[in-house]
N, C-alpha and C. Protein backbone atom coordinates (compact mmCIF):
# COMPACT_ATOMS: atom_id res chain seq x y z
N UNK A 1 8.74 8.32 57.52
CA UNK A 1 8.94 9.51 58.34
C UNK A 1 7.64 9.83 59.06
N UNK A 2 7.83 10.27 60.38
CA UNK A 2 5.94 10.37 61.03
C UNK A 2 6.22 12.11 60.87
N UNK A 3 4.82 12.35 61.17
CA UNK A 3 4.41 13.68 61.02
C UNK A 3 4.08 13.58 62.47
N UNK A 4 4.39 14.80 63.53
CA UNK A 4 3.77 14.62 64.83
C UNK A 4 2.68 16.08 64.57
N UNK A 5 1.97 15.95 65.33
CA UNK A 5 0.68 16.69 65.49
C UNK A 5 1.09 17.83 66.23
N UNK A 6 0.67 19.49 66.01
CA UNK A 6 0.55 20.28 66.80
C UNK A 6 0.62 20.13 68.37
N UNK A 7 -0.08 19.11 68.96
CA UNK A 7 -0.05 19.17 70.02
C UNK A 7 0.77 18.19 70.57
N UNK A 8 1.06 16.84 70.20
CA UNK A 8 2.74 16.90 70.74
C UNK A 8 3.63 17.97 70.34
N UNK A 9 3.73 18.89 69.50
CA UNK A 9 4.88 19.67 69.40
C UNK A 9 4.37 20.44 70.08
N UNK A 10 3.73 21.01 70.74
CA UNK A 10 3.29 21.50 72.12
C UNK A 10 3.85 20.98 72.99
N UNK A 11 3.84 19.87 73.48
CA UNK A 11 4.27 19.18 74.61
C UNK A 11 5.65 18.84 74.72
N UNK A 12 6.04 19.11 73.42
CA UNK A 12 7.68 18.69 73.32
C UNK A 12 8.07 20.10 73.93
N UNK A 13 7.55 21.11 72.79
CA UNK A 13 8.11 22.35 73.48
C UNK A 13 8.01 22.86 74.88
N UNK A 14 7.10 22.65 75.76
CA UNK A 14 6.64 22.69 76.92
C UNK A 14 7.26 22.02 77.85
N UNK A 15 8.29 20.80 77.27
CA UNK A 15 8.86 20.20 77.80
C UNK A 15 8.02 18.87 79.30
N UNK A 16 6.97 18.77 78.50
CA UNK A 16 6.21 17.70 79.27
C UNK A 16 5.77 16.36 78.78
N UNK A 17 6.76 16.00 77.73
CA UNK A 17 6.55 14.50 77.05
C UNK A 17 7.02 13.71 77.50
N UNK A 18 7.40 12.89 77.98
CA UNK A 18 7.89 11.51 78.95
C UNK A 18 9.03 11.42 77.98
N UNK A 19 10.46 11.20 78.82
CA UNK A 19 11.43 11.17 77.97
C UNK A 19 11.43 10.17 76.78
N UNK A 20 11.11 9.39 76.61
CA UNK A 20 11.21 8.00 75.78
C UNK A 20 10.42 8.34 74.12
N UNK A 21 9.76 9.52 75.07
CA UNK A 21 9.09 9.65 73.35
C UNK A 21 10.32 11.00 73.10
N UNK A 22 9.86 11.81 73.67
CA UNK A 22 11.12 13.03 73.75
C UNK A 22 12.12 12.42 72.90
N UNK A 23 12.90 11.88 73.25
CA UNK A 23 14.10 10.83 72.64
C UNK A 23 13.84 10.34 71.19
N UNK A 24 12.70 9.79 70.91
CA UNK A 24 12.58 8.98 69.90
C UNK A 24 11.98 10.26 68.79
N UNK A 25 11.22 11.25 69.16
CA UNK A 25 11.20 12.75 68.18
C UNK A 25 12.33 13.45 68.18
N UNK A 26 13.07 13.55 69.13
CA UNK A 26 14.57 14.31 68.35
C UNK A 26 15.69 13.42 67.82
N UNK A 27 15.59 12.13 67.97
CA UNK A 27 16.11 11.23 67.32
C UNK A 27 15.98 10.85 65.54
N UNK A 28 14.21 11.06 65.43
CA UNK A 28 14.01 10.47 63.84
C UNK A 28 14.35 11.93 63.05
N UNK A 29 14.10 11.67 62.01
CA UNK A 29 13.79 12.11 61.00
C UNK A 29 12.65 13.44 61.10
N UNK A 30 13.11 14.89 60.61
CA UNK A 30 12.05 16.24 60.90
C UNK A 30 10.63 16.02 60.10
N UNK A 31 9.69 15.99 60.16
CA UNK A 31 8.59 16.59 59.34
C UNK A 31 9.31 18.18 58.67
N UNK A 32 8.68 18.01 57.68
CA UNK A 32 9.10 19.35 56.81
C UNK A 32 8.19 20.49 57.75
N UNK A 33 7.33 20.20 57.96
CA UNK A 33 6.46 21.30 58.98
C UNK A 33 6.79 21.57 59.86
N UNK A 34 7.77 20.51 60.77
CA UNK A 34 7.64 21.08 61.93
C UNK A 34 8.41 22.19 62.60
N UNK A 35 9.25 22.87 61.56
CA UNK A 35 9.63 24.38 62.29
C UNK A 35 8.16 25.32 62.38
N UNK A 36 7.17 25.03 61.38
CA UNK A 36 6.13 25.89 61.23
C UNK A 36 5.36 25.59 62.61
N UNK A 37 5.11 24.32 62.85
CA UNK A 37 4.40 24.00 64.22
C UNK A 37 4.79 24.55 65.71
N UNK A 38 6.36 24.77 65.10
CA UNK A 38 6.82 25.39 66.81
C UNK A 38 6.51 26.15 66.63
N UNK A 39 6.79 27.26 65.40
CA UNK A 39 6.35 28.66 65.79
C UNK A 39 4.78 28.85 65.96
N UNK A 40 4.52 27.94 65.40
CA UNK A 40 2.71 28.22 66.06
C UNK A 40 2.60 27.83 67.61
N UNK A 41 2.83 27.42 68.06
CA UNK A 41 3.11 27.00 69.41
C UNK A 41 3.74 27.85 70.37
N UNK A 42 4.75 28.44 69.65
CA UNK A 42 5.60 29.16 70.40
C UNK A 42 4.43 30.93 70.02
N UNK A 43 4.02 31.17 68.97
CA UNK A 43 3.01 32.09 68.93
C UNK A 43 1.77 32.07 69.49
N UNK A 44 1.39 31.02 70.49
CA UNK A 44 0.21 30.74 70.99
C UNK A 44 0.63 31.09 72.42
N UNK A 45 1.78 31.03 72.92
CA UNK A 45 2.48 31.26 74.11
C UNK A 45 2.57 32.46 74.57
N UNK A 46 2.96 33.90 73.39
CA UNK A 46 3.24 35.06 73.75
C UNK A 46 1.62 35.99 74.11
N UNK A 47 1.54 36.98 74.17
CA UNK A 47 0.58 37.95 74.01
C UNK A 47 0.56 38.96 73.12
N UNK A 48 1.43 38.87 71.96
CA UNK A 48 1.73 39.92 71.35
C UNK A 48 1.15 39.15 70.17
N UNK A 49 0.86 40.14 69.05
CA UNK A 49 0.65 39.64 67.56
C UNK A 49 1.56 39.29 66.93
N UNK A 50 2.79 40.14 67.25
CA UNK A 50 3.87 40.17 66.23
C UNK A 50 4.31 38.67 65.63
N UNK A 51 4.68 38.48 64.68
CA UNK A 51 5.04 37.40 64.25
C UNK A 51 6.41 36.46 64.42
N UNK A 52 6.10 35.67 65.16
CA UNK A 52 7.72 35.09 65.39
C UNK A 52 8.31 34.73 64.31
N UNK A 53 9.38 35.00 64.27
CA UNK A 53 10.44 34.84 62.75
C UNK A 53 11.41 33.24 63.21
N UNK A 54 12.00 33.35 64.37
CA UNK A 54 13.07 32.87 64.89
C UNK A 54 13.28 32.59 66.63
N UNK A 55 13.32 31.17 67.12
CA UNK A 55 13.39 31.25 68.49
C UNK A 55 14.99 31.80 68.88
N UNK A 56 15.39 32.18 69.61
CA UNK A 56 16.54 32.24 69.65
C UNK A 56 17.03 31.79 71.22
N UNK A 57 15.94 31.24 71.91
CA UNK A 57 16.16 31.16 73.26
C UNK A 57 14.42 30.55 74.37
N UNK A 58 14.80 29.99 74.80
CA UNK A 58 13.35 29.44 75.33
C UNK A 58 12.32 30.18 75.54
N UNK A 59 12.72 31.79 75.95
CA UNK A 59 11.79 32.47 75.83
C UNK A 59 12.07 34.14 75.12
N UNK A 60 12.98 33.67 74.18
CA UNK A 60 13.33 35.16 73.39
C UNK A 60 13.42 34.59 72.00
N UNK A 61 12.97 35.76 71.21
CA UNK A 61 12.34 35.64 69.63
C UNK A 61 13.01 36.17 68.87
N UNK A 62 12.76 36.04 67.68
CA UNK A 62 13.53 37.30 66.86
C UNK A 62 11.96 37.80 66.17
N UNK A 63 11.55 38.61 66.07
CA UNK A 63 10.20 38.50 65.54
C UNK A 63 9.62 40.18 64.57
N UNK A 64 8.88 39.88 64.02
CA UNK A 64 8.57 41.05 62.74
C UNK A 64 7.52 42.01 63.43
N UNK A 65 8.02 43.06 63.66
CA UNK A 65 7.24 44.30 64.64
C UNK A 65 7.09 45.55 63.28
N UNK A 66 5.85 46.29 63.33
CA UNK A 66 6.01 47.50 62.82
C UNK A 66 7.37 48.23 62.98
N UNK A 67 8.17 48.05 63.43
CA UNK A 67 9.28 49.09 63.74
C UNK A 67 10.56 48.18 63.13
N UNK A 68 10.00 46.92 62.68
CA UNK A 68 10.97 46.07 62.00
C UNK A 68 11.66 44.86 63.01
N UNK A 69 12.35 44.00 62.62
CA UNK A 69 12.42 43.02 62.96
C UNK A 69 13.36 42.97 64.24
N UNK A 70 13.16 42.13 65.08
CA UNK A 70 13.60 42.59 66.82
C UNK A 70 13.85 41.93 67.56
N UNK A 71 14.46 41.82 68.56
CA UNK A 71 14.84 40.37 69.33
C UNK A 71 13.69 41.15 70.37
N UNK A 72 12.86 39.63 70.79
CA UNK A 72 11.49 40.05 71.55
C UNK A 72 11.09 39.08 72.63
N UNK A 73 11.41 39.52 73.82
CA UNK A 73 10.77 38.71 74.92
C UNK A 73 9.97 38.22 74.50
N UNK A 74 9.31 36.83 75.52
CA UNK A 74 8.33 36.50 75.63
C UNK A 74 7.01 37.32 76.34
N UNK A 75 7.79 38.13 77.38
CA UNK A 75 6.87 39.15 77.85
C UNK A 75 6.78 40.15 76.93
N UNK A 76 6.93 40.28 76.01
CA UNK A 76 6.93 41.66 75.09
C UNK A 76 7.93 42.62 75.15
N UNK A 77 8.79 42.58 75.91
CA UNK A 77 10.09 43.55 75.72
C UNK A 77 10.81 43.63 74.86
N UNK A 78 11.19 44.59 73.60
CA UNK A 78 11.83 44.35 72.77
C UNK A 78 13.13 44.88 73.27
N UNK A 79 14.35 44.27 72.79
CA UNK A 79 15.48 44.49 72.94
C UNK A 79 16.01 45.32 71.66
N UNK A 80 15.61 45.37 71.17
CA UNK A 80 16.00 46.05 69.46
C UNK A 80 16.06 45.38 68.34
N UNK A 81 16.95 45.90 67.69
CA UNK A 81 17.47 45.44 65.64
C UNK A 81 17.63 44.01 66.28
N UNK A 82 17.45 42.86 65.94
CA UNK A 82 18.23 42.02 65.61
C UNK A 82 19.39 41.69 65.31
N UNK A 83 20.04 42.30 64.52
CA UNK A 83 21.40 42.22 64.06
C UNK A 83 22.65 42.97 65.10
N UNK A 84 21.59 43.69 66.33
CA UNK A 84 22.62 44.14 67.19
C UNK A 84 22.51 43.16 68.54
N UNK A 85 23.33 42.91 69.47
CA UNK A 85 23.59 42.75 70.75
C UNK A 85 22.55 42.70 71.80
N UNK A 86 21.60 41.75 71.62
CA UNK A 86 20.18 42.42 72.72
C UNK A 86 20.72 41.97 73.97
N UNK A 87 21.98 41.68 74.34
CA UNK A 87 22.55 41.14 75.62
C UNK A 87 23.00 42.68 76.48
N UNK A 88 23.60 43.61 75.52
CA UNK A 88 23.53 45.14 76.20
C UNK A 88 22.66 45.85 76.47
N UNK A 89 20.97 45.73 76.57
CA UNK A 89 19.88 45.98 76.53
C UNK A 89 19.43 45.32 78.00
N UNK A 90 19.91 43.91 77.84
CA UNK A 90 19.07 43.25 79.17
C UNK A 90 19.83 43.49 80.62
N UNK A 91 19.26 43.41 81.63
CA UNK A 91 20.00 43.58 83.15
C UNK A 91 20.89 42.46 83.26
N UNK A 92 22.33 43.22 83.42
CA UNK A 92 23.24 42.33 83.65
C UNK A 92 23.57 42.19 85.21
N UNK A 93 23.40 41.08 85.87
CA UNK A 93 24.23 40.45 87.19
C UNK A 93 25.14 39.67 87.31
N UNK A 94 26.24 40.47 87.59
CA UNK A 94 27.80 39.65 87.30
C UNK A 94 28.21 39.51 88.58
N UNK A 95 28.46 37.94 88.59
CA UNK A 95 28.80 37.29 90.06
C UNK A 95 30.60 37.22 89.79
N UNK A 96 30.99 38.44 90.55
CA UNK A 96 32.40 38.31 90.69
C UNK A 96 33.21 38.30 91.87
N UNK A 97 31.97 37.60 93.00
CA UNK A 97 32.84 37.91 94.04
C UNK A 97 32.81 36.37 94.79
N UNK A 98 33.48 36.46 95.51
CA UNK A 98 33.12 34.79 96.79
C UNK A 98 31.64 34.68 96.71
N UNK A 99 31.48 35.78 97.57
CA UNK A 99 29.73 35.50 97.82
C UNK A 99 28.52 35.31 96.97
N UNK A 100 29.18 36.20 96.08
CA UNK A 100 28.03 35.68 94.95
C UNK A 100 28.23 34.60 93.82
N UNK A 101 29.30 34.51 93.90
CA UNK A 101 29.53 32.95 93.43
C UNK A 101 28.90 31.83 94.61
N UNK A 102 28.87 32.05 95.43
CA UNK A 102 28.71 30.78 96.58
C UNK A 102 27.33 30.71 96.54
N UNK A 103 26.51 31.67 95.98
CA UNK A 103 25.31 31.29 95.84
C UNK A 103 24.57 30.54 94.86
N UNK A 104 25.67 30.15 93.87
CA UNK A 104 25.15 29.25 93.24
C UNK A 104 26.21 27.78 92.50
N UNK A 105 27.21 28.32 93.47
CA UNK A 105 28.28 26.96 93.60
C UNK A 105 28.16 26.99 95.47
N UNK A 106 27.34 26.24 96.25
CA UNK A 106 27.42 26.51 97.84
C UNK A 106 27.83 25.20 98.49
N UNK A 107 28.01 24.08 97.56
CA UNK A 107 28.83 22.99 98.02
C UNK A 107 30.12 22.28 97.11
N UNK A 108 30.68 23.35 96.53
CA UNK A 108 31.77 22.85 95.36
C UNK A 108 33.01 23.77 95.37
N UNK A 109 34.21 24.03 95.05
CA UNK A 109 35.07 24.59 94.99
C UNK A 109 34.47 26.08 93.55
N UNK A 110 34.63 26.86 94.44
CA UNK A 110 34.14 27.70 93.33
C UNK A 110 35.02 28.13 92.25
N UNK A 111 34.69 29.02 91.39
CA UNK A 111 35.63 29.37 90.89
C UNK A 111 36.64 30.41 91.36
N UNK A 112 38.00 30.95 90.73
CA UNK A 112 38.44 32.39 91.17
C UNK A 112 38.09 33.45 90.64
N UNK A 113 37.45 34.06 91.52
CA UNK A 113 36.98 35.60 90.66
C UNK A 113 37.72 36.21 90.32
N UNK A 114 39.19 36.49 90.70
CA UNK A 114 39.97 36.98 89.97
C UNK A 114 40.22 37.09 88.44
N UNK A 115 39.46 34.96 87.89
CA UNK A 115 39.83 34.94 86.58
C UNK A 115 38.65 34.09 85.82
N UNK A 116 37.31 34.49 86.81
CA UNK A 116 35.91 34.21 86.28
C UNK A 116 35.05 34.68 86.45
N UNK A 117 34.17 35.06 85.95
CA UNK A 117 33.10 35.79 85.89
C UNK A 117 31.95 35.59 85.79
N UNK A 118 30.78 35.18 86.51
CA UNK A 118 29.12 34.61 86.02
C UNK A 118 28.23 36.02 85.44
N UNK A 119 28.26 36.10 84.01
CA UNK A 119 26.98 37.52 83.54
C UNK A 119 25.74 36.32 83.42
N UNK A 120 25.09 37.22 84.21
CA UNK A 120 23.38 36.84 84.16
C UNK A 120 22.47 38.05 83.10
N UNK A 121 22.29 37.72 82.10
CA UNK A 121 21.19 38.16 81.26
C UNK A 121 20.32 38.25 81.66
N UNK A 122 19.18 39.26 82.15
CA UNK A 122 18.10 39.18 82.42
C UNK A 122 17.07 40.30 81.79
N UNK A 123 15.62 39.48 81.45
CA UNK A 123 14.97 40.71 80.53
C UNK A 123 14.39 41.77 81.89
N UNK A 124 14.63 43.29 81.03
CA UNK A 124 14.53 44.08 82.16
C UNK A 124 13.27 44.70 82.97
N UNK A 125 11.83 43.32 81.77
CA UNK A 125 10.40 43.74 81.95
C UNK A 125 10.01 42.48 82.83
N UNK A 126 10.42 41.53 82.66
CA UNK A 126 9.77 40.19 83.55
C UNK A 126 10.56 39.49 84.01
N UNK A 127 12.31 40.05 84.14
CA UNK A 127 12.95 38.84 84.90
C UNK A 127 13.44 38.02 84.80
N UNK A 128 13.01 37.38 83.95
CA UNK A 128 13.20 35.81 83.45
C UNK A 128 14.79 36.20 82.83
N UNK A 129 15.55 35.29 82.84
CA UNK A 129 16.92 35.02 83.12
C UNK A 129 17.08 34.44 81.56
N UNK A 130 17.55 34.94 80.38
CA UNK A 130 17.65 34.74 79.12
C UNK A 130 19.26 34.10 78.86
N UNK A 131 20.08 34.10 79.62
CA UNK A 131 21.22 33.65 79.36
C UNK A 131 22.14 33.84 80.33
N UNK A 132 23.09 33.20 80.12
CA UNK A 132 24.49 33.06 81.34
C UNK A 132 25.90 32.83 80.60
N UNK A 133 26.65 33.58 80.84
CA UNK A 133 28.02 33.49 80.43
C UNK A 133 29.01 33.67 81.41
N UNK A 134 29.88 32.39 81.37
CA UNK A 134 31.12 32.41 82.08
C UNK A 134 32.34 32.70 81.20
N UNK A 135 32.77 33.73 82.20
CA UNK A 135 34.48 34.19 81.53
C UNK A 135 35.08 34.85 82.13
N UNK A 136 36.00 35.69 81.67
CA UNK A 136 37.67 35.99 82.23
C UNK A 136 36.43 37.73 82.59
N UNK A 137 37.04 38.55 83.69
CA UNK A 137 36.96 39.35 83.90
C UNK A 137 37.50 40.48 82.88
N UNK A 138 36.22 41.51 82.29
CA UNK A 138 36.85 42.29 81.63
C UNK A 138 36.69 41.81 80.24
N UNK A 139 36.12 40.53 79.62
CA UNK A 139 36.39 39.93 78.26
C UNK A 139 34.94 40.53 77.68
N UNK A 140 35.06 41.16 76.45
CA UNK A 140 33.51 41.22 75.98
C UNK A 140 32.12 40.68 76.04
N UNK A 141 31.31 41.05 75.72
CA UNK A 141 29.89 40.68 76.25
C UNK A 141 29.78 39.94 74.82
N UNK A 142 29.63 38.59 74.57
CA UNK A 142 29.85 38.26 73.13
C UNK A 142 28.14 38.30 72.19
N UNK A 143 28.20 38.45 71.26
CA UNK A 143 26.95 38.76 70.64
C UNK A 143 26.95 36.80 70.13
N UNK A 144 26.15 36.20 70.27
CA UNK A 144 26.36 34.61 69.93
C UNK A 144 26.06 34.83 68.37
N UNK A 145 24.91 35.08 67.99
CA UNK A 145 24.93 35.08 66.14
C UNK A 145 24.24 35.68 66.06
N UNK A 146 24.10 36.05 64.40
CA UNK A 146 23.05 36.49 63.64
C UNK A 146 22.99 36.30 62.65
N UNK A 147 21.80 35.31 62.90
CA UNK A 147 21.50 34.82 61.63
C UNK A 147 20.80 35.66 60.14
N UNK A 148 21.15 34.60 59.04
CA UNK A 148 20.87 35.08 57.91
C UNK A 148 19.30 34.66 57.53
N UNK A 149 18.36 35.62 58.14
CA UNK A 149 16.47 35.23 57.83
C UNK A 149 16.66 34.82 56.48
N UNK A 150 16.99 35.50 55.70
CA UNK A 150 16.42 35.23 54.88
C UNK A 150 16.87 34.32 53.97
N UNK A 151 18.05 34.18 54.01
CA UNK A 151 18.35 32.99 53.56
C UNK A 151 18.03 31.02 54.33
N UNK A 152 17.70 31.36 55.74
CA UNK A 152 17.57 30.48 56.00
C UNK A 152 15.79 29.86 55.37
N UNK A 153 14.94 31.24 55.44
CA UNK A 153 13.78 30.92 54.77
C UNK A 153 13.71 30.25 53.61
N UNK A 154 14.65 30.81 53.12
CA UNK A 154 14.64 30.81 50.87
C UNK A 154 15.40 29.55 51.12
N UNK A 155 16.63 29.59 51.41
CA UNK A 155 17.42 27.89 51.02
C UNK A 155 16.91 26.83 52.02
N UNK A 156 16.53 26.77 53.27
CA UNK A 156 16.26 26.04 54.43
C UNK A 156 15.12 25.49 54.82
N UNK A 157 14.19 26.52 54.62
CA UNK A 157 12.57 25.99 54.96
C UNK A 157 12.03 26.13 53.34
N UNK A 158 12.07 27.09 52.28
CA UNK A 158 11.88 26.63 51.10
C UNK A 158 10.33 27.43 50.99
N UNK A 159 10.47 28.57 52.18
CA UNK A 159 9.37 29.51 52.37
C UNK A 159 10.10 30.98 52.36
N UNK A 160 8.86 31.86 51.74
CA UNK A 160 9.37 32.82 51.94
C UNK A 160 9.34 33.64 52.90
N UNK A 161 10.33 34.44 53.31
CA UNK A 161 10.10 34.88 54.80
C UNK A 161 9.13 36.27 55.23
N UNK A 162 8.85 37.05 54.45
CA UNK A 162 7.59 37.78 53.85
C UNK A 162 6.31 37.23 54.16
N UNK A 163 5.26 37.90 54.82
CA UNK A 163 3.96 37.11 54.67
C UNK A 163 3.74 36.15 55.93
């Protein structure tokens, strides 16, 4: 089993490794460390202290704040509890019409807005575009998961999630 170094797992995460290696690290076998390495990586990235717990998105966290644990931009915006919906928190842009569908289908049969919908997630401090959901007009804003910290710490990584 190889152990990769901090700084390819930098580069993986950064997404600047030449595919062939790319390929051949998500292909083998994990280092037991290396969830610890992303989050160091991914904690070298933010500006905040807080401690990342959980990526949940290329640039959204779940992470341990004095005010308790929080889904947390990369820019520092917290969205709240964790265990609630940080998708009702962020700026939603819902492409339900011709035109704004055509702006990002502008050479393809689009969809019908009548019976589709593009929500754009966006954090409401820097912009950056955290998610996209297509669906039926009118269908809930779906919460994707929430995970169990602490069990994934205790049975999964075999750390405690404390500390």
């Amino acid at each position: 089993m190889s152990s990769y170094s901090r700084e390819i797992i930098g580069e993986l995460v950064a997404g600047t490794l030449p595919w062939h290696q790319t390929k051949r690290i998500m292909s083998a076998y994990k280092d037991e460390d290396r969830f610890f390495k992303v989050l160091s990586v991914l904690q070298d990235r933010v500006s905040w202290d807080d401690r990342i717990l959980l990526p949940i998105g290329d640039h959204l966290f779940i992470a341990e704040t004095p005010r308790g644990r929080v889904t947390k931009c990369e820019c520092g915006h917290e969205h709240g509890d964790y265990r609630r919906n940080w998708k009702l928190t962020a700026h939603i842009f819902v492409r339900k019409t011709e035109e704004t569908l055509r702006e990002i289908y502008p050479n393809s049969d689009l969809p019908d807005p009548r019976w589709m919908e593009i929500r754009e997630f966006i954090c409401p401090s820097c912009g950056i575009l955290h998610e996209v959901e297509a669906c039926a007009p009118g269908y809930p804003i779906l919460h994707d998961f929430q995970p169990d910290l602490e069990g994934f710490y205790r049975d999964w990584l075999k750390q405690p999630l404390e500390g």
